[in-house]
Protein backbone atom coordinates (compact mmCIF):
# COMPACT_ATOMS: atom_id res chain seq x y z
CA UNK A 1 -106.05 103.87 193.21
CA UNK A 2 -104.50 107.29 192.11
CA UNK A 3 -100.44 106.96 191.59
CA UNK A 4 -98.51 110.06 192.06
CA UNK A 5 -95.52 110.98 190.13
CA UNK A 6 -94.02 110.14 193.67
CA UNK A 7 -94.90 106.61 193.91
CA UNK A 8 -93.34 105.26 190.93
CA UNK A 9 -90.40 103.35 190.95
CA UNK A 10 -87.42 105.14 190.73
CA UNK A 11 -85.81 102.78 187.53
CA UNK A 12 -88.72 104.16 185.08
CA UNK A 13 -87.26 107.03 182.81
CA UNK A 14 -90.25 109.26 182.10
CA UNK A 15 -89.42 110.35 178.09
CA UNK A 16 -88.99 113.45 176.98
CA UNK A 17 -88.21 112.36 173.30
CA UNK A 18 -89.27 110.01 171.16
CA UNK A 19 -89.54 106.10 171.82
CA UNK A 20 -90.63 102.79 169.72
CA UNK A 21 -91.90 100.30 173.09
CA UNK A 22 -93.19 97.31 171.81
CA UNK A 23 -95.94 95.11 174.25
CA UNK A 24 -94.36 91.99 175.62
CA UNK A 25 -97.31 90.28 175.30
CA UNK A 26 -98.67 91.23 171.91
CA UNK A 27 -95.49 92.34 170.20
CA UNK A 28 -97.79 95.76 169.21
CA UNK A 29 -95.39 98.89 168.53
CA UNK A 30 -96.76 102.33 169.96
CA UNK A 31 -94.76 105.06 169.66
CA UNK A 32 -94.15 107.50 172.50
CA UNK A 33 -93.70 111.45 171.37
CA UNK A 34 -94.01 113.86 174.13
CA UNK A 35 -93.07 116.69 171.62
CA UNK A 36 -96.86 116.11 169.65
CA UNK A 37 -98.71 117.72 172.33
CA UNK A 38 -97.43 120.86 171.38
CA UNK A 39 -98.05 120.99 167.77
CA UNK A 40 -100.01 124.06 166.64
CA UNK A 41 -103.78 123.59 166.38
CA UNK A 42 -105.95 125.51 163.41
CA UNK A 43 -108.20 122.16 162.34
CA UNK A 44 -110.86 124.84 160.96
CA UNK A 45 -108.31 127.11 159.18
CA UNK A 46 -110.01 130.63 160.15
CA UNK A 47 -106.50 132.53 160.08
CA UNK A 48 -104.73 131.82 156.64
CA UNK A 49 -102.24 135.16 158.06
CA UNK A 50 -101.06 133.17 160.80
CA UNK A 51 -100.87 129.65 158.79
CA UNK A 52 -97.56 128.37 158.65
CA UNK A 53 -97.77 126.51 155.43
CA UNK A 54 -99.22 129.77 153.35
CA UNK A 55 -96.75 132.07 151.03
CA UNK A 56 -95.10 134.55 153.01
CA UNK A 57 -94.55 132.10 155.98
CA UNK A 58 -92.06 129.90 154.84
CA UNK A 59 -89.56 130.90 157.90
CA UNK A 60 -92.60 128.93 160.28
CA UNK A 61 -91.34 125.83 158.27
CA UNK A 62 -87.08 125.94 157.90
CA UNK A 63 -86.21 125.26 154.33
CA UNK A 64 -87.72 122.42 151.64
CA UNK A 65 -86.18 119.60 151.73
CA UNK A 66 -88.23 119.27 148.13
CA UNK A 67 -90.47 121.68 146.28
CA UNK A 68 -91.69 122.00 142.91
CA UNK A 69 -92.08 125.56 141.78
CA UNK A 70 -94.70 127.37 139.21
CA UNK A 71 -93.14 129.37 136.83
CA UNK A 72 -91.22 132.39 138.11
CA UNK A 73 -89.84 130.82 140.79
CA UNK A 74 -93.16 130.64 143.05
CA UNK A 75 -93.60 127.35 144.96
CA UNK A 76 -96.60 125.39 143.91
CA UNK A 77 -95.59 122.45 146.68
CA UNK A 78 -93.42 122.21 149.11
CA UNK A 79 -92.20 119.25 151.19
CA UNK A 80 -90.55 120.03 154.53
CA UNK A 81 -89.36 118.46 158.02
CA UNK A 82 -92.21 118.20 160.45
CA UNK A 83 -91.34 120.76 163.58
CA UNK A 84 -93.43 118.02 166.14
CA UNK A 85 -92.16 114.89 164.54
CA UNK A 86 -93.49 111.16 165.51
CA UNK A 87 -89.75 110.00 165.41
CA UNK A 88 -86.33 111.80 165.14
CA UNK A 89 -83.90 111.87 162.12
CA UNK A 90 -81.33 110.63 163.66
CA UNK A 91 -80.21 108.06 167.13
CA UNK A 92 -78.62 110.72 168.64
CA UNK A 93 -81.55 113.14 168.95
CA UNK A 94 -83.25 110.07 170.73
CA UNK A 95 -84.20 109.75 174.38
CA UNK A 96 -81.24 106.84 175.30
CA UNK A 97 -82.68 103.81 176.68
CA UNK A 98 -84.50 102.86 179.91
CA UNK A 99 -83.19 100.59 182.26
CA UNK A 100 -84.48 96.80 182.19
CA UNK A 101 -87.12 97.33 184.74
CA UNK A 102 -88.75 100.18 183.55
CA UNK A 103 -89.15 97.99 180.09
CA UNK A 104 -91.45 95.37 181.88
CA UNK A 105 -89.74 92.91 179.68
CA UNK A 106 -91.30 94.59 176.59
CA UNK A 107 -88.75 96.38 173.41
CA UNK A 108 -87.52 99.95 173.84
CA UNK A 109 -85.97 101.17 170.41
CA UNK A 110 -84.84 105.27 170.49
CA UNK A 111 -87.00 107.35 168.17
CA UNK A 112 -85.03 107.20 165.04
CA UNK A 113 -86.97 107.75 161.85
CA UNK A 114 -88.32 110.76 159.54
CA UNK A 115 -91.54 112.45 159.33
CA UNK A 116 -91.92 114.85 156.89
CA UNK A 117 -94.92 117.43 155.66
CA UNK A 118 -96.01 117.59 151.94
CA UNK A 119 -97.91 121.01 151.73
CA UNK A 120 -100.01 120.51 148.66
CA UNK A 121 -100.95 124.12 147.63
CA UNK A 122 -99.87 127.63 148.90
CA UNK A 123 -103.79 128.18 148.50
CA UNK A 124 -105.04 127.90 151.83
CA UNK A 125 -108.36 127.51 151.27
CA UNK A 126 -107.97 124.82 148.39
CA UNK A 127 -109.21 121.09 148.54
CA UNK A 128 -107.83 117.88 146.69
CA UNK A 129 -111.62 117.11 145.61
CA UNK A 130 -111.94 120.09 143.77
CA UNK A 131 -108.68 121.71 142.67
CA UNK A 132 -107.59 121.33 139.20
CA UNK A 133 -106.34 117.89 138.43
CA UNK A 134 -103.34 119.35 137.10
CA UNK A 135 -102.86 120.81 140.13
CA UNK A 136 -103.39 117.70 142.55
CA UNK A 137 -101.21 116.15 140.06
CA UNK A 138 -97.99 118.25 141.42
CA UNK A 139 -98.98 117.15 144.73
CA UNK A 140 -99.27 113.14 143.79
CA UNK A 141 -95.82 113.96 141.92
CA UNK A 142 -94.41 115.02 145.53
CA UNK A 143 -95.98 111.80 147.63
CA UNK A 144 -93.90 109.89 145.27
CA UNK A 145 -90.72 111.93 144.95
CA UNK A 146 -90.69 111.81 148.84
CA UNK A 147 -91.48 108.07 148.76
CA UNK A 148 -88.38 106.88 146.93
CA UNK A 149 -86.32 108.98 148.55
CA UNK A 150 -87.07 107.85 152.16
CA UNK A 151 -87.53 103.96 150.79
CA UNK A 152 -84.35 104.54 149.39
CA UNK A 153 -82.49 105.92 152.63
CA UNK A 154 -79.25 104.52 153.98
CA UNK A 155 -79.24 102.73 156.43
CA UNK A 156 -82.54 101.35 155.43
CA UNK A 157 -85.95 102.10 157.12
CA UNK A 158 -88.50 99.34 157.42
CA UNK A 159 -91.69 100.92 156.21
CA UNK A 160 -92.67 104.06 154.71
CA UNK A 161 -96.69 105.48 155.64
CA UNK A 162 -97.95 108.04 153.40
CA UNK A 163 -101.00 110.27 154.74
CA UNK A 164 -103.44 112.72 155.03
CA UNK A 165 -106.17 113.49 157.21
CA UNK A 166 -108.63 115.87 156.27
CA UNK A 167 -110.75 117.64 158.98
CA UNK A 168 -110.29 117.65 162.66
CA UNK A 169 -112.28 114.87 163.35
CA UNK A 170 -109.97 112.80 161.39
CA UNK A 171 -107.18 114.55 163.29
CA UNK A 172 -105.62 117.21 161.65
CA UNK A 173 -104.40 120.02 163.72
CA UNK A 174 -103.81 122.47 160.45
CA UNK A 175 -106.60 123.26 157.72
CA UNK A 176 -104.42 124.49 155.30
CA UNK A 177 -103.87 120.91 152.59
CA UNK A 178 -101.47 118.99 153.23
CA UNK A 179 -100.34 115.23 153.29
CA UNK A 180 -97.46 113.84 155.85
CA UNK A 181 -95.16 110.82 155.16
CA UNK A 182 -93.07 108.88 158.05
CA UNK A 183 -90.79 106.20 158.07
CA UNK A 184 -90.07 103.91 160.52
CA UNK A 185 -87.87 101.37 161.69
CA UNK A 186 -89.98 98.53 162.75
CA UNK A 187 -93.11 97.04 161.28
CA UNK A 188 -96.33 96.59 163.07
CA UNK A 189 -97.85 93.07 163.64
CA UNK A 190 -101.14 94.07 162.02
CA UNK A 191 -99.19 95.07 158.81
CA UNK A 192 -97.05 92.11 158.59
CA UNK A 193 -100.63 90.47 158.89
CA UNK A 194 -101.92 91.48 156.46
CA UNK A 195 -99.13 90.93 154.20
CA UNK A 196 -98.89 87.60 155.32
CA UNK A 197 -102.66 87.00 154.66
CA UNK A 198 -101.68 88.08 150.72
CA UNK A 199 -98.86 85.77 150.57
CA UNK A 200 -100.76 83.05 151.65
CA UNK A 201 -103.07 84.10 148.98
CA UNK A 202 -100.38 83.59 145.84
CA UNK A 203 -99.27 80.67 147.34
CA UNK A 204 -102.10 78.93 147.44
CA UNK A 205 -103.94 80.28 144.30
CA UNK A 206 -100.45 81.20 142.04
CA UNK A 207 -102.13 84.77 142.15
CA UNK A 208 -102.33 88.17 143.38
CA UNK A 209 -105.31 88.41 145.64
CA UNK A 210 -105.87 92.20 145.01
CA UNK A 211 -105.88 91.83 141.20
CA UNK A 212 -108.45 89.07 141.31
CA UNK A 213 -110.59 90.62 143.92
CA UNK A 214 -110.48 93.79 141.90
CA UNK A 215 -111.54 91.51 138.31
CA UNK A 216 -114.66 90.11 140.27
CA UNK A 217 -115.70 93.22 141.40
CA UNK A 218 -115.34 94.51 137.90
CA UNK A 219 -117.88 91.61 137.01
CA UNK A 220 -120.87 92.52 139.91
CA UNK A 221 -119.86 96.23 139.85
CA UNK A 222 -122.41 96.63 142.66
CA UNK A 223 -119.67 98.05 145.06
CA UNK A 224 -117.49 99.52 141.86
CA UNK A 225 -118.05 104.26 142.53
CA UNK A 226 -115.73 105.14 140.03
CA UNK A 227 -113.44 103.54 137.14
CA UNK A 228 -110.69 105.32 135.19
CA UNK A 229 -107.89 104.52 132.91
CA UNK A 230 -105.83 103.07 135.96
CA UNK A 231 -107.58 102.82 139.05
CA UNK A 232 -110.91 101.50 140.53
CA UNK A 233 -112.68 102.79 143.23
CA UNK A 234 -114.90 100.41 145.71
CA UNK A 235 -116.64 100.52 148.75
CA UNK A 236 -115.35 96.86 150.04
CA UNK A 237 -117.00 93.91 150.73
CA UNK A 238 -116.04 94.13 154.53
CA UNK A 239 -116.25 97.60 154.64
CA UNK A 240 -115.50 98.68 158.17
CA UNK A 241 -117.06 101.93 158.39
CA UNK A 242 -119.85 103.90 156.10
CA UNK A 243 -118.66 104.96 152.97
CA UNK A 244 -115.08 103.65 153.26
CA UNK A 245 -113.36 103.75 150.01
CA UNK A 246 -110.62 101.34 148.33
CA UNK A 247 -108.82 103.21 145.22
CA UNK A 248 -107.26 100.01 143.73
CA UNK A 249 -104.31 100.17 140.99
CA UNK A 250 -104.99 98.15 137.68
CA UNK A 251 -101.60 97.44 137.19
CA UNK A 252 -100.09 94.72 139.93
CA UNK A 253 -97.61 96.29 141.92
CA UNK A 254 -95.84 95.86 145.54
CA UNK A 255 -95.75 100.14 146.61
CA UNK A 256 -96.56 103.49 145.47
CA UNK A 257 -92.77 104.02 144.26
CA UNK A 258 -93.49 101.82 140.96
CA UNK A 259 -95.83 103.63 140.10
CA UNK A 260 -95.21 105.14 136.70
CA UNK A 261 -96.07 109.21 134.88
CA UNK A 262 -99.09 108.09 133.17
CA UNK A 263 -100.40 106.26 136.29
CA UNK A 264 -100.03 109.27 138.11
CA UNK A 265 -101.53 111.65 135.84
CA UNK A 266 -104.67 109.24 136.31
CA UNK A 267 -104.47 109.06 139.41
CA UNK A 268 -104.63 113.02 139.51
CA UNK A 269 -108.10 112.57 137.99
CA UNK A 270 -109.21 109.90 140.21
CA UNK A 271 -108.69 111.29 143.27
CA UNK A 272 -110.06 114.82 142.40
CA UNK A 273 -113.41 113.48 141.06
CA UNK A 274 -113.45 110.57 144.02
CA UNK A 275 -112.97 113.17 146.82
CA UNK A 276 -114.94 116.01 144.85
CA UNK A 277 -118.08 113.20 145.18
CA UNK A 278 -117.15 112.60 148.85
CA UNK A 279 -117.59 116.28 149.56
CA UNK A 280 -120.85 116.84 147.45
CA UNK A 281 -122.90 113.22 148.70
CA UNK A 282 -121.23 113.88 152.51
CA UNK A 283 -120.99 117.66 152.85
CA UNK A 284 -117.26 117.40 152.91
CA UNK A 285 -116.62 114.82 155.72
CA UNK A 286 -113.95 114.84 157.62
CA UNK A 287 -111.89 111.32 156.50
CA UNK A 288 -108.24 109.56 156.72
CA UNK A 289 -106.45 108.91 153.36
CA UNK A 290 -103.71 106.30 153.81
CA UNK A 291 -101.50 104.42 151.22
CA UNK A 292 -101.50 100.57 152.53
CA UNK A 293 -98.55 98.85 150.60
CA UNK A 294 -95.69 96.34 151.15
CA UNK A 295 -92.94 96.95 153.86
CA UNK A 296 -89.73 97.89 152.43
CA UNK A 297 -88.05 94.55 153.35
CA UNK A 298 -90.37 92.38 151.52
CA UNK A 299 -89.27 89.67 148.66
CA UNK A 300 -92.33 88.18 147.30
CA UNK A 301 -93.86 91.54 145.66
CA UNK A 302 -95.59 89.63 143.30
CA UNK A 303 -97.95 88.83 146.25
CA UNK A 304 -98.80 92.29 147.65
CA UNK A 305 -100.78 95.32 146.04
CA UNK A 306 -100.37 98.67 147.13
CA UNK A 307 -103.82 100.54 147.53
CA UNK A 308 -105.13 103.65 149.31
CA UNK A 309 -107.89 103.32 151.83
CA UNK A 310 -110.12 106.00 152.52
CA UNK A 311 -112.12 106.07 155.49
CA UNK A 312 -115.16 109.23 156.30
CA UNK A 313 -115.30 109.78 159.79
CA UNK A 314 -118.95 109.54 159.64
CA UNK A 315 -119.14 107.40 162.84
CA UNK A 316 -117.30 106.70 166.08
CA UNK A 317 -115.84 102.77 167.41
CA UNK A 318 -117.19 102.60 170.67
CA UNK A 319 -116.40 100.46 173.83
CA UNK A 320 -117.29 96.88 171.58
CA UNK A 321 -115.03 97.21 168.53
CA UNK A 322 -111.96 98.08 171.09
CA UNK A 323 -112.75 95.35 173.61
CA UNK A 324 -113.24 92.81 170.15
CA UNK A 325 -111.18 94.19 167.55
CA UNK A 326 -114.33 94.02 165.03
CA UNK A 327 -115.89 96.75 163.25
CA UNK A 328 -119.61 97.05 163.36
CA UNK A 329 -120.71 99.33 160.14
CA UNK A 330 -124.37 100.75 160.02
CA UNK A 331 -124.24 100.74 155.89
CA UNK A 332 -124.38 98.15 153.71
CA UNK A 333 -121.49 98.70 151.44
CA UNK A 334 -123.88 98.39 148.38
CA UNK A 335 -126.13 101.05 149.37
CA UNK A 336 -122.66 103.26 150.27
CA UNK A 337 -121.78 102.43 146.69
CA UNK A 338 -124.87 103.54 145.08
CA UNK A 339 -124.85 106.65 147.27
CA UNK A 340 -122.14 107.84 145.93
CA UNK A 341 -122.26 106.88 141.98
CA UNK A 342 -125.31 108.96 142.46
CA UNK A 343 -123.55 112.24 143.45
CA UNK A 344 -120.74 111.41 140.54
CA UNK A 345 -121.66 114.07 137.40
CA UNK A 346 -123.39 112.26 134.69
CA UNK A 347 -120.84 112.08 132.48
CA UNK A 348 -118.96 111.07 134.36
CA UNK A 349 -117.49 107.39 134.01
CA UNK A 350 -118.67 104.63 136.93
C-alpha cells in the first residue's frame, strides 16, 4: 500500500533536525539527521580547487576549533565543526519533542551532541598508508587531543566514536584525508554488549580478555600481519569480513585517551606500514577505520581494551546477514593473514 504524506496521522512531527529514537522493542538507538543529505559529495577527489578542507579554503570550514601548525604559521592539521552534523552542539538547536503518539511508545531524545572533522593533511592527494610517519603522527596527536576534550565535556557525554572511512564505498563523501569524531549521549545496546561480554570475561577469569587473546595469538602467530613496539595487528579469529584487521594495544587500557607520547609515536608507524600493505596487497580498498573502546561512564576499566577495527569493503552483507545478524566471510582469516604479511617489505617486522 503506498502512504501519502496526506494519510499520516496528524500527531507525527516529521523532523527537520536532529533526533536520538530508540526502538521500543529492541531498545536500538538510530539517529535521525535530515541535514546529512545535503552534505557535499567529492568521494573520488577530482577537484582539489573546489575541496573544502585544502589551503586556501579554510572560509568552507568556519574557524579550528584545534589545529597544529608547521613552522611559519602554516596548518599541518586542522580539527573543525562538521557543517552536516549527526547531532547538534547544543538542546536548543534540537528539533523539540514529538508528541506521545507519534513516539509509538519508543524514546525520543533532541539531537544534542558534537561531531567534529579532523582534516589530517592540507595535501589533498595524501594517504595515511603512505605519508611520512611523522606526518600521520600529527594527525594521531589530533584524534587524541580531540578525544579528551569531548570525553572531558561538561555536562558529560556518554560515548565518544572516533572514525574514518576511506573511499566511497566505505562512505565518504570527501576524498581529501580526513578522520571525524562524535559524541553522543546515549549508548547503543550492541556496545554495552560487548562491554558486558568483557566484563564477564575478568570476572570470571580475574583477567583482561583482550590482553590474553592478544598473548595466545602471539604464541600461533598464524593470524599475527604486523608487530611493533606497542601494537599488534591480526586478522581475528571470527573475522567478519575478508581481510578485516584488529590493531591491538600491548599495554591494557580502557580508551584511546590513556594512551601515552611514545605509544603514539608507534602507533604513527603502525598504522602507516599496516594501511601502506592494505593499499599495495588490495589496490587501495576502500575500508572503515573505527576506534572500539569503553563508554565514558564505565567503572571496571580494568575489564575493557580499547582497539581499532579495520574493515576493507571488499564484499557486500546481503539479504541473510541482515535477516540473521551473522556475518558470512568468504576468507579464512589465516589465508587473509598470510596475504598480507606477504605484501609487508622484507624487512619489515611481522
Amino acid at each position: 500500500m503506498h502512504l501519502s504524506s496526506a494519510t499520516l496521522p496528524c500527531a507525527i512531527v516529521v523532523p527537520t533536525m536532529s533526533e536520538l529514537r530508540q526502538d521500543p522493542i529492541t531498545a536500538d538507538w538510530v539517529i535521525l539527521s535530515p541535514g546529512r543529505a545535503s552534505r557535499p559529495k567529492d568521494p573520488r577527489g577530482n577537484e582539489p580547487s573546489s575541496c573544502p578542507f585544502c589551503p586556501g579554503n579554510e572560509n568552507r570550514t568556519g574557524e579550528a576549533i584545534d589545529r597544529i601548525d608547521l613552522p611559519g604559521g602554516r596548518w599541518q592539521v586542522r580539527a573543525v565543526a562538521n557543517k552536516f552534523p549527526l547531532l547538534f552542539p547544543s538542546p536548543e538547536a534540537a528539533q523539540p519533542p514529538a508528541t506521545p503518539l507519534a513516539t509509538a511508545g519508543g524514546l525520543l531524545l533532541a539531537g544534542h551532541g558534537a561531531h567534529e572533522v579532523i582534516v589530517e593533511t592540507p595535501d589533498h592527494h595524501a594517504h595515511l598508508g603512505v605519508m611520512p610517519a611523522a606526518d600521520a603522527r600529527q594527525a594521531l596527536a589530533m584524534y587524541v587531543r580531540r578525544y579528551r576534550a569531548l570525553a572531558e565535556r561538561e555536562p558529560p557525554f556518554a560515548q565518544v566514536v572516533l572514525f574514518r572511512n576511506h573511499g566511497e564505498w566505505a562512505g565518504t563523501s570527501l576524498a581529501h584525508p580526513h578522520a571525524q569524531i562524535a559524541a553522543v549521549p546515549v549508548v547503543s545496546p550492541l556496545v554495552r554488549h560487548r562491554v558486558a561480554c568483557q566484563v564477564n570475561y575478568f570476572d570470571t577469569h580475574r583477567s583482561c580478555g583482550t590482553c590474553d587473546l592478544l598473548q595466545r595469538e602471539l604464541e600461533l602467530r598464524d593470524r599475527v600481519v604486523l608487530q611493533t613496539d606497542a601494537f599488534v595487528s591480526l586478522v581475528p579469529f571470527a573475522a567478519a569480513a575478508p581481510c578485516q584487521l584488529h590493531v591491538i594495544p600491548r599495554r591494557h587500557a580502557a580508551n584511546l585517551a590513556e594512551i601515552d607520547d611514545g605509544a603514539l609515536d608507534d602507533l604513527a608507524l603502525h598504522l602507516t606500514r599496516l594501511l601502506g600493505v592494505l593499499r599495495t596487497a588490495l589496490d587501495d580498498p576502500h575500508y572503515n577505520l573505527v576506534f572500539l573502546d569503553a563508554p565514558l561512564d564505565l567503572v571496571h576499566r580494568r575489564a575493557t581494551h580499547w582497539i581499532i577495527d579495520i574493515r576493507p569493503r571488499l564484499t557486500t552483507p546481503a539479504g541473510f546477514e541482515f535477516g540473521a545478524g551473522i556475518a558470512v566471510n568468504s576468507q579464512p582469516p589465516e589465508s587473509a593473514a598470510g596475504l598480507l604479511r606477504a605484501a609487508l617489505a622484507p624487512d619489515e617486522p611481522h
